[in-house]
Protein backbone atom coordinates (compact mmCIF):
# COMPACT_ATOMS: atom_id res chain seq x y z
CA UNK A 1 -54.67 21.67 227.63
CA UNK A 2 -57.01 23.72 225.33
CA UNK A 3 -60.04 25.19 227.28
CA UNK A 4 -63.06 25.94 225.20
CA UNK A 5 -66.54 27.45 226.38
CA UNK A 6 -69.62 28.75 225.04
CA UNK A 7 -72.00 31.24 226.52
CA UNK A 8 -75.29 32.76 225.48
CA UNK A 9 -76.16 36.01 226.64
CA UNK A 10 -79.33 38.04 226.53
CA UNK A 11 -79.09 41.75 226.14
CA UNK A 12 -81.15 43.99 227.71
CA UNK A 13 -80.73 47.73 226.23
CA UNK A 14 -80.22 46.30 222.33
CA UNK A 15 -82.73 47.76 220.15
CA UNK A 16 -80.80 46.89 216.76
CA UNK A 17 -78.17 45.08 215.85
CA UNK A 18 -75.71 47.89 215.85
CA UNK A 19 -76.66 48.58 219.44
CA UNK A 20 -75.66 44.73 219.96
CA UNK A 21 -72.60 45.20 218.27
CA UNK A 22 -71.56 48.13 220.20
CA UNK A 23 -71.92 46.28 223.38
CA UNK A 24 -70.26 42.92 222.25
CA UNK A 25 -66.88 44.70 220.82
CA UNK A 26 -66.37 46.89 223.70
CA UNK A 27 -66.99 43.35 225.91
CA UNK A 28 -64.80 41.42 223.73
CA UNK A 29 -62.06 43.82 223.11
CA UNK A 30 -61.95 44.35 226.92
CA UNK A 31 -61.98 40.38 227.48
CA UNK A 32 -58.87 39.66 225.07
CA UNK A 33 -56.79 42.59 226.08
CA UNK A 34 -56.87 41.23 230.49
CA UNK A 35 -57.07 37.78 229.71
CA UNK A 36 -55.17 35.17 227.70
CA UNK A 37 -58.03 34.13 225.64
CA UNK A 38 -59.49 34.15 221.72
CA UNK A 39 -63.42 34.83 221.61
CA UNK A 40 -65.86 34.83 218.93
CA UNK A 41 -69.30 35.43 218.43
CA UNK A 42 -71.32 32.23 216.85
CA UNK A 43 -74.61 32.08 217.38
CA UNK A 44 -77.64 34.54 217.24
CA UNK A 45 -75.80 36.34 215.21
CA UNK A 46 -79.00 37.94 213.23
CA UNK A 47 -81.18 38.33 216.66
CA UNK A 48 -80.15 41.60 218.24
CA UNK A 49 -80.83 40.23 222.01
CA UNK A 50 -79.42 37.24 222.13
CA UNK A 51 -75.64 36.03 221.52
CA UNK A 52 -73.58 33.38 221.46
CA UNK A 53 -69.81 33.38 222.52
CA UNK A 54 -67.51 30.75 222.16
CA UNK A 55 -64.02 31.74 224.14
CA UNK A 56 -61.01 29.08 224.31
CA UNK A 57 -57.74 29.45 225.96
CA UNK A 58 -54.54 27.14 225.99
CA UNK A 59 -52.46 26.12 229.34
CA UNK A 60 -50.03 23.51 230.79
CA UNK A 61 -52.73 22.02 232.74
CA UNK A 62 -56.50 21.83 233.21
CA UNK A 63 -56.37 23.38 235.92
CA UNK A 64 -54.39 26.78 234.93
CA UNK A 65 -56.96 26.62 231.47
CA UNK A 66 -60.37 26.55 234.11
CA UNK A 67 -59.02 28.97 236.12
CA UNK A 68 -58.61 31.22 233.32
CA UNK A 69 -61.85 30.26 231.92
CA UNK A 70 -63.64 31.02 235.27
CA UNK A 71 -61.99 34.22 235.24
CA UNK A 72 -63.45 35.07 232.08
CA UNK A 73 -67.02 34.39 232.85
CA UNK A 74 -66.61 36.49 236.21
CA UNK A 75 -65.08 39.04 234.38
CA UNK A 76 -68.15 38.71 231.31
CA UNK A 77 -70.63 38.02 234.13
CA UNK A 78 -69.50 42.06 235.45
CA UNK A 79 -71.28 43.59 232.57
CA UNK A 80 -74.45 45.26 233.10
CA UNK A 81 -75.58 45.66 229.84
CA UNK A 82 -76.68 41.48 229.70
CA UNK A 83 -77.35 38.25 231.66
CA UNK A 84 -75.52 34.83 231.07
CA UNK A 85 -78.44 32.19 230.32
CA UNK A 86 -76.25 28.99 229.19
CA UNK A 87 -72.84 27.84 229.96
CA UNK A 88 -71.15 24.90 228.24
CA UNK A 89 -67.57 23.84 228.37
CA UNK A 90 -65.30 21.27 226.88
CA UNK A 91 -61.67 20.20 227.36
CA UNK A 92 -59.37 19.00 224.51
């Protein structure tokens, strides 16, 4: 089962895009080294507050793959530095 979701985030403290930057690759290199996941950015990608993540994982079941994904978000939702707005997911 292949678990895929995409979040938008706002973030607070970016003033430039390299400010944005510095926050997503600390996030994302923290994500894929706790969790069995791939993550991207895709959206917003020019706007220095706002970005888009898409993050997809692959499991036995659904189950294990949500779990995983839920994870995830708790674990993206523990950052300070920016607020969740949108969640979407999709099972394949």
């Amino acid at each position: 089962m292949i678990g895929y979701v995409e979040c938008e985030f706002r973030i607070f403290e970016a003033r430039s895009l390299k400010d944005k930057r510095a926050v997503l690759q600390r996030s994302m290199t923290r994500l894929k080294q706790k969790y069995n996941v791939s993550v991207a950015e895709i959206g917003h990608q020019d706007m220095w507050q706002r970005t888009k993540l898409a993050v997809v994982t692959v499991a036995s079941s659904q189950h294990a793959a949500e779990r995983e994904l839920e994870n995830t978000l708790k674990f993206l939702d523990s950052f300070p530095e920016w607020e969740r707005l949108e969640t979407i997911f999709e099972w394949l």
